[in-house]
Protein backbone atom coordinates (compact mmCIF):
# COMPACT_ATOMS: atom_id res chain seq x y z
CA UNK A 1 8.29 101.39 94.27
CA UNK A 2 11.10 103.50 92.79
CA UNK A 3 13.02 103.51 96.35
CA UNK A 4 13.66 99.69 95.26
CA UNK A 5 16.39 100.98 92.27
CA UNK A 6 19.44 102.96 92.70
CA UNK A 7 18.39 106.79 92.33
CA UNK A 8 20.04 107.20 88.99
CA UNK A 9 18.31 103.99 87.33
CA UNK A 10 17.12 104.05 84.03
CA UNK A 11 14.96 101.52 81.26
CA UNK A 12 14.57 101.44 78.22
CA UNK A 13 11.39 99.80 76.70
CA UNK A 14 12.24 96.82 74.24
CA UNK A 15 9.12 94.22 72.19
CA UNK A 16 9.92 90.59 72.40
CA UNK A 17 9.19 88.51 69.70
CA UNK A 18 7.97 84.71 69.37
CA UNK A 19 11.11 83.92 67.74
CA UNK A 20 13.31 85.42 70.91
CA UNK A 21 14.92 88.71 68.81
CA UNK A 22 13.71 91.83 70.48
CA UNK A 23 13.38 95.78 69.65
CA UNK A 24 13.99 98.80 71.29
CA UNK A 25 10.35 100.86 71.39
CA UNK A 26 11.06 103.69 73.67
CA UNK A 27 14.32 105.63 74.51
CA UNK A 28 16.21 104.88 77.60
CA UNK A 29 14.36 107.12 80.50
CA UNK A 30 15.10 107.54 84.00
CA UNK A 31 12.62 106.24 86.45
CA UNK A 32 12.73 109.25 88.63
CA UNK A 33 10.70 110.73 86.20
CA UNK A 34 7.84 108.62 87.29
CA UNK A 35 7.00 110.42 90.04
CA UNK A 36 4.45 112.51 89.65
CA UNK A 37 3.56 115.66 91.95
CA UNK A 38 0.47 116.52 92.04
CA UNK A 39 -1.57 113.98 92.90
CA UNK A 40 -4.72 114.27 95.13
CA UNK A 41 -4.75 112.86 98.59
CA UNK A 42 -7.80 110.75 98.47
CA UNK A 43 -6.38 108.62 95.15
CA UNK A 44 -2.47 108.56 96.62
CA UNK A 45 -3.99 106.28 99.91
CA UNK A 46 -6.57 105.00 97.87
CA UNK A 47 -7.05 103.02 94.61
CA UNK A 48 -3.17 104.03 93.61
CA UNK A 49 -2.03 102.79 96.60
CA UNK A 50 -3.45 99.52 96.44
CA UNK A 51 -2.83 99.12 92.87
CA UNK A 52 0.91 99.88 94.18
CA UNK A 53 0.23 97.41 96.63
CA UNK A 54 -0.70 94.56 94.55
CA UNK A 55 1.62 95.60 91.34
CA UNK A 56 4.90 96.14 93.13
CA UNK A 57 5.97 92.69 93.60
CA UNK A 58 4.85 91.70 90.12
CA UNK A 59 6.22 94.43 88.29
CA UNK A 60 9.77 94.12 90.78
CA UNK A 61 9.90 90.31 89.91
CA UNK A 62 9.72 91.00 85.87
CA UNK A 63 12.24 93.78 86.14
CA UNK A 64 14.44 91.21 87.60
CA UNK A 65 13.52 88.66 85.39
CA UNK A 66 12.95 86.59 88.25
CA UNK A 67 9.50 85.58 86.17
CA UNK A 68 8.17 85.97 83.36
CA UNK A 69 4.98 87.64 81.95
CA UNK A 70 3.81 84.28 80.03
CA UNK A 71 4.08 82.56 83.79
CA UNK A 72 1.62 85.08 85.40
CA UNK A 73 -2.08 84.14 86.35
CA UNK A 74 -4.93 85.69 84.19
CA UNK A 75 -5.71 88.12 87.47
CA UNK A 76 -2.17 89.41 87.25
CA UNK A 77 -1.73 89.78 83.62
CA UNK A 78 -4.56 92.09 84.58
CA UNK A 79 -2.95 93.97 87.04
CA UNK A 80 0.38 94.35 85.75
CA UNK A 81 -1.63 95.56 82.05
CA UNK A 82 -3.53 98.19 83.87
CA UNK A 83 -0.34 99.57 85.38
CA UNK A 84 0.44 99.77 81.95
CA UNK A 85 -2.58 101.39 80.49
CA UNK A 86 -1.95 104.00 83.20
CA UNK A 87 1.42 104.89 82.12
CA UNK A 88 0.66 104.80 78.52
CA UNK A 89 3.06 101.89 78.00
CA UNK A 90 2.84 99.20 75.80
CA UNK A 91 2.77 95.32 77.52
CA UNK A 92 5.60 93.68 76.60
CA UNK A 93 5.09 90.38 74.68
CA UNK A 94 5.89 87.04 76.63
């Protein structure tokens, strides 16, 4: 999924509040350090590829803002949180 931002991209993480204000939670990182490197064979083409599979266009539309978390079903809320759990991220309110 990182192939779909410019090599040098970076995020920062930011909380939105009911009231619209938001907050910076997590210093600006690049993406490319992601990637991980050592991961086994049997997970890369297995369960993380297909939670790749199914996350990617999800997690590609919010980064856009092309949609928004508070217009996603209950079975992607779901997905997009567990990507989240996995990288130790916090879900961003909407």
């Amino acid at each position: 999924m990182l192939k779909e931002f410019e090599p040098d991209a970076s995020m920062s993480l930011y909380r939105q509040f009911g009231d619209g204000t938001h907050m910076q939670i997590r210093c600006e990182i690049k993406l490319e350090s992601f990637r991980l490197g050592a991961i086994c064979e049997a997970c890369n083409n297995g369960w993380m590829s297909e939670l790749e599979v199914h996350a990617k266009p999800l997690l590609l539309a919010l980064s856009r803002e092309q949609r928004a978390l508070s217009d996603l079903t209950e079975e992607e809320c779901g997905i997009v949180a567990d990507v989240y759990k996995r990288q130790d991220l916090e879900m961003p309110a909407g």
